[in-house]
N, C-alpha and C. Protein backbone atom coordinates (compact mmCIF):
# COMPACT_ATOMS: atom_id res chain seq x y z
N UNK A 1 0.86 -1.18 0.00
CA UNK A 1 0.00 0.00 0.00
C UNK A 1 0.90 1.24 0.00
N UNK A 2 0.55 2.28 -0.78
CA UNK A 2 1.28 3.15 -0.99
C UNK A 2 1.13 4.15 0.25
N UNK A 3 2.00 4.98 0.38
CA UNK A 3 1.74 6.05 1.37
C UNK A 3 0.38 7.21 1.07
N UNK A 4 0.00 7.09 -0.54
CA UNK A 4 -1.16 8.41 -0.52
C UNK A 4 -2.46 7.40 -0.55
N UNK A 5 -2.43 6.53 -0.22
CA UNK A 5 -3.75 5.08 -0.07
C UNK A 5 -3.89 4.82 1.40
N UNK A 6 -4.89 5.14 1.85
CA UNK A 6 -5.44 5.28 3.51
C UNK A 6 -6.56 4.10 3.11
N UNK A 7 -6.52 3.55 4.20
CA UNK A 7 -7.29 2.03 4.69
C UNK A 7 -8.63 2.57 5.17
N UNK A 8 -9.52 1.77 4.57
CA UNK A 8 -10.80 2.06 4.40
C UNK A 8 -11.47 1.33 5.23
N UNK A 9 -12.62 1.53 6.03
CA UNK A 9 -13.41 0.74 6.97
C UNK A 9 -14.46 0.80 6.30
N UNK A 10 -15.03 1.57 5.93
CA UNK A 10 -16.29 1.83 5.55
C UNK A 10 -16.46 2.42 4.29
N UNK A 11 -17.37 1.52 3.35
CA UNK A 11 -17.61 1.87 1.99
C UNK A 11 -18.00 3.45 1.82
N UNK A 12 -17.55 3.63 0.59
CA UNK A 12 -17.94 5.08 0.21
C UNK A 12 -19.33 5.14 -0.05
N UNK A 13 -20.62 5.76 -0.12
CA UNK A 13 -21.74 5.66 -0.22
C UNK A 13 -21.79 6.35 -1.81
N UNK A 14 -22.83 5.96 -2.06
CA UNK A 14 -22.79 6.48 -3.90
C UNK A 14 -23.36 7.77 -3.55
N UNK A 15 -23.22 8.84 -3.59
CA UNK A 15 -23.76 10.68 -3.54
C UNK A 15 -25.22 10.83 -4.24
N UNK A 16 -25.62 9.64 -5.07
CA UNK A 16 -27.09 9.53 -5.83
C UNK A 16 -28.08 10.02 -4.67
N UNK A 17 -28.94 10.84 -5.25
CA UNK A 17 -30.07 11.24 -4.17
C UNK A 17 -31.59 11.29 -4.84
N UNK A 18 -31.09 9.97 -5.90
CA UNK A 18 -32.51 9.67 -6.86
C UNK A 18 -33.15 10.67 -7.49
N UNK A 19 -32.46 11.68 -7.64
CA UNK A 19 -32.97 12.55 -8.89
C UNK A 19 -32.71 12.03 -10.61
N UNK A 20 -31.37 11.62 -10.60
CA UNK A 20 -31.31 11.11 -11.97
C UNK A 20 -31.80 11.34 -13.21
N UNK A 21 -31.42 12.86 -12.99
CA UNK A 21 -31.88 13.55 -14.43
C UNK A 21 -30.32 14.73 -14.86
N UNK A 22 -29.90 14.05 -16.42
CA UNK A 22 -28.75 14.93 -16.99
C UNK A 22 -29.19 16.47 -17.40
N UNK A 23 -28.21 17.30 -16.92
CA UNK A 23 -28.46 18.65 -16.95
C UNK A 23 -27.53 18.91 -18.74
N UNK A 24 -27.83 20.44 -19.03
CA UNK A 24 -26.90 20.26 -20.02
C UNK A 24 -25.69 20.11 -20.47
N UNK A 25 -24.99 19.92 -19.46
CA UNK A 25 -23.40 19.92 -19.35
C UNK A 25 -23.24 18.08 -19.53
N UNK A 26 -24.09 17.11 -19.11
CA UNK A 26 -24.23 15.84 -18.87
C UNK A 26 -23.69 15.84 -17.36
N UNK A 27 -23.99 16.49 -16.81
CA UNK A 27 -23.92 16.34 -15.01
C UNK A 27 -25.29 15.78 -14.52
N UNK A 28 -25.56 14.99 -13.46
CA UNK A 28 -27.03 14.73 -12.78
C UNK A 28 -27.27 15.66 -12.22
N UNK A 29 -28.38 16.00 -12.28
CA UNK A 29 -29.04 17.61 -11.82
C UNK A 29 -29.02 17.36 -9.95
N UNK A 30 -28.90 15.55 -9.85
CA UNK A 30 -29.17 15.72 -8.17
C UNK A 30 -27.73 15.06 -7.45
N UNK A 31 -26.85 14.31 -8.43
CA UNK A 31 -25.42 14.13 -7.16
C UNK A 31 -24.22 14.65 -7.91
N UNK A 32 -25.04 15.02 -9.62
CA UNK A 32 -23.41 16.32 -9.97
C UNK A 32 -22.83 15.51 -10.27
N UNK A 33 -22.78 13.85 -10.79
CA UNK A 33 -21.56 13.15 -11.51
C UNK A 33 -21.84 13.11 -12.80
N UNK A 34 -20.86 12.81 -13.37
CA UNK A 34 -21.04 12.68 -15.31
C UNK A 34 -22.00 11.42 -15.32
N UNK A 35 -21.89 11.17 -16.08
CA UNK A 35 -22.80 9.68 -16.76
C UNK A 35 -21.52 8.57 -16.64
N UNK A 36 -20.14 8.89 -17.30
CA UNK A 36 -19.44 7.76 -16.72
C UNK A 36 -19.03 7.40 -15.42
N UNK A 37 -18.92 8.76 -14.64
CA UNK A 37 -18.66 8.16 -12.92
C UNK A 37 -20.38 7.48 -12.24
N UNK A 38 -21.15 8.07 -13.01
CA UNK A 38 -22.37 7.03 -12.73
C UNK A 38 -22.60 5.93 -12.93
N UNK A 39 -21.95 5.26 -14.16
CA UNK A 39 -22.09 4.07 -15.17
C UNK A 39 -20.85 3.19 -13.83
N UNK A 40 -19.73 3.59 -13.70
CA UNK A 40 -18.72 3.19 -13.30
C UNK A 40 -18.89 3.10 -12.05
N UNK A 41 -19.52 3.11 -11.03
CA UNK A 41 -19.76 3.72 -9.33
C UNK A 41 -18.91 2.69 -9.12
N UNK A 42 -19.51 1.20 -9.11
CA UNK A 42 -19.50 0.09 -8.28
C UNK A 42 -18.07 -0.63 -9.01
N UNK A 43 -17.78 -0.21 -9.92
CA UNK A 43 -16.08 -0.73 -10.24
C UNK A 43 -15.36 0.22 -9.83
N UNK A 44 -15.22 1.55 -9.61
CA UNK A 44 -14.16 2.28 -9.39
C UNK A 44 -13.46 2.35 -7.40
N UNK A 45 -12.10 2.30 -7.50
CA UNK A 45 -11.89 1.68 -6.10
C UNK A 45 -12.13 2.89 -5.46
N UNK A 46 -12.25 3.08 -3.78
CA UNK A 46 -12.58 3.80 -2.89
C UNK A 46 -11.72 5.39 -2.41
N UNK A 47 -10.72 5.27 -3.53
CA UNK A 47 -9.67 6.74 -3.41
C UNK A 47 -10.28 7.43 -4.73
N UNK A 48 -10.74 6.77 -5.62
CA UNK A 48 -11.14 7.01 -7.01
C UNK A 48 -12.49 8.20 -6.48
N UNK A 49 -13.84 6.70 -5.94
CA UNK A 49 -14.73 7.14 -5.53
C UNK A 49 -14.55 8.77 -4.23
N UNK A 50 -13.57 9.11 -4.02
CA UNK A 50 -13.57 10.26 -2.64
C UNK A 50 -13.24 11.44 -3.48
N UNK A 51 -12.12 11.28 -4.69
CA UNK A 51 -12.34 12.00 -5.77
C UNK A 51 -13.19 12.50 -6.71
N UNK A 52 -14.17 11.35 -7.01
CA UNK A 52 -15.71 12.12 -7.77
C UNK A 52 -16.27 12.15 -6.53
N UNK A 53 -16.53 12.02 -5.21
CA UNK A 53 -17.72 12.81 -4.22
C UNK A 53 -16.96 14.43 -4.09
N UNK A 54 -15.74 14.55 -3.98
CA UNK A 54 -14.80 16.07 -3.89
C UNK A 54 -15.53 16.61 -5.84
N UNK A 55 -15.31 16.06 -6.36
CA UNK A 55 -15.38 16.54 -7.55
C UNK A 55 -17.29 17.55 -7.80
N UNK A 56 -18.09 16.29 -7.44
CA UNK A 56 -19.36 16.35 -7.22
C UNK A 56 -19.52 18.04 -6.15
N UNK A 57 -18.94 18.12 -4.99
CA UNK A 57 -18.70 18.97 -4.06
C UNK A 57 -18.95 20.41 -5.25
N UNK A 58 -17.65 20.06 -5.72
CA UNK A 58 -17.16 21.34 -6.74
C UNK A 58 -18.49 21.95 -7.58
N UNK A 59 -19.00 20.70 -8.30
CA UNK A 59 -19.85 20.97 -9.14
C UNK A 59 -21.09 21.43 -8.86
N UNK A 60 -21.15 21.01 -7.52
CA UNK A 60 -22.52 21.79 -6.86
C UNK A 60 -22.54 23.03 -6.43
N UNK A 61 -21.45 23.33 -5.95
CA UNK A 61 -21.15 24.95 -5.37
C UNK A 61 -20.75 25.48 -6.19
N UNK A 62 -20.20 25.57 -7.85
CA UNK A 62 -20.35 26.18 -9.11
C UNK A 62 -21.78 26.37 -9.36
N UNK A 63 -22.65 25.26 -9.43
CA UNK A 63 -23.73 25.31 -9.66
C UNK A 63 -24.76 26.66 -8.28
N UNK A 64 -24.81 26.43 -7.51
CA UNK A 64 -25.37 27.13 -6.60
C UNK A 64 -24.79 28.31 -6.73
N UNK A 65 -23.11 28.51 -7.13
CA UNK A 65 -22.93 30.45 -7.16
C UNK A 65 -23.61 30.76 -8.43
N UNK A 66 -23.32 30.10 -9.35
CA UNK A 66 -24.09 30.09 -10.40
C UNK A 66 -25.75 30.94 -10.57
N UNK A 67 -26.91 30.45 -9.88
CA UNK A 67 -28.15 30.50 -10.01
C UNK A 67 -28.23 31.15 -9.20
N UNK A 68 -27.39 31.75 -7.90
CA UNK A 68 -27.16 32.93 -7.21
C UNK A 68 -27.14 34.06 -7.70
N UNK A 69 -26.14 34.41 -9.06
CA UNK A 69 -25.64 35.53 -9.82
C UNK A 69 -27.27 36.12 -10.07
N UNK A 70 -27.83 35.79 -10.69
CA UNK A 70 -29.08 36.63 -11.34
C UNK A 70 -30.00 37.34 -10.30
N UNK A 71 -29.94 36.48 -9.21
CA UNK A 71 -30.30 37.35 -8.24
C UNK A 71 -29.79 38.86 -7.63
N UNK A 72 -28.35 38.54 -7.34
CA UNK A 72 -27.64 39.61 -7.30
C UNK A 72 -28.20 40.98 -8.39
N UNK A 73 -27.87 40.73 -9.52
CA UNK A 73 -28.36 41.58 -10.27
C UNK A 73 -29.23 41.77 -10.35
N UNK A 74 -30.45 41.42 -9.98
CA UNK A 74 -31.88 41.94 -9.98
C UNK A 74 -31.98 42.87 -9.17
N UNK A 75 -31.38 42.37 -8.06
CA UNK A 75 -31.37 43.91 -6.45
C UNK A 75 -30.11 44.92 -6.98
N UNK A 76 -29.41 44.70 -7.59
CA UNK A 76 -28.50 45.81 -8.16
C UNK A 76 -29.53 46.70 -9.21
N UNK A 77 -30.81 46.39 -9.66
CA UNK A 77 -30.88 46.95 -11.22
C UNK A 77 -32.50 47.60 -10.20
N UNK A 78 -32.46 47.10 -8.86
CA UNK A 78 -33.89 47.84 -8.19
C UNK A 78 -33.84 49.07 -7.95
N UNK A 79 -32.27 49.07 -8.22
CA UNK A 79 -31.46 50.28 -6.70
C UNK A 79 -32.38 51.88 -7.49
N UNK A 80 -32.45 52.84 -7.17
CA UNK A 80 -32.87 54.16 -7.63
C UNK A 80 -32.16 55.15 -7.39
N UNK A 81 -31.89 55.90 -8.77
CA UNK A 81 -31.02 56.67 -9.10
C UNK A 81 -30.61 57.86 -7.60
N UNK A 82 -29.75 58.22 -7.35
CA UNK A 82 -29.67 59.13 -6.53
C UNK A 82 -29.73 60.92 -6.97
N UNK A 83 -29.68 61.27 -8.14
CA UNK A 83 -29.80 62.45 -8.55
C UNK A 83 -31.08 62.93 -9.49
């Protein structure tokens, strides 16, 4: 075992939260993996799998600043002129 491979007790859980619907990027609109880390869950080993749940992480909090932005600008465009 290599030194960057930590011993596992407990399976990684699959991040699926039964939404299972592809957005347009081919991300799942509900755990944020591609279609191949979906296809692949149950073969890929458990350092693999901690990498697409970190990855998934990413893609959701892109996603959430994301659908944030328009808001912002809506209360920026309320504001009234000062002069």
């Amino acid at each position: 075992m290599s030194d960057m491979q930590q011993l596992e007790f407990f399976a990684i859980p699959s991040p699926c939260i039964g939404i299972c619907q592809s957005g347009p990027r081919g991300y799942c609109k509900g755990c944020f993996r591609s279609r191949e880390e979906r296809l692949h869950w149950l073969q890929i080993d458990d350092q693999t799998k901690r990498l697409v749940v970190k990855a998934c992480n990413r893609r959701k909090q892109a996603w959430m600043r994301k659908k944030a932005e328009p808001k912002v600008q809506n209360k920026l465009g309320e504001q009234q002129d000062l002069f």
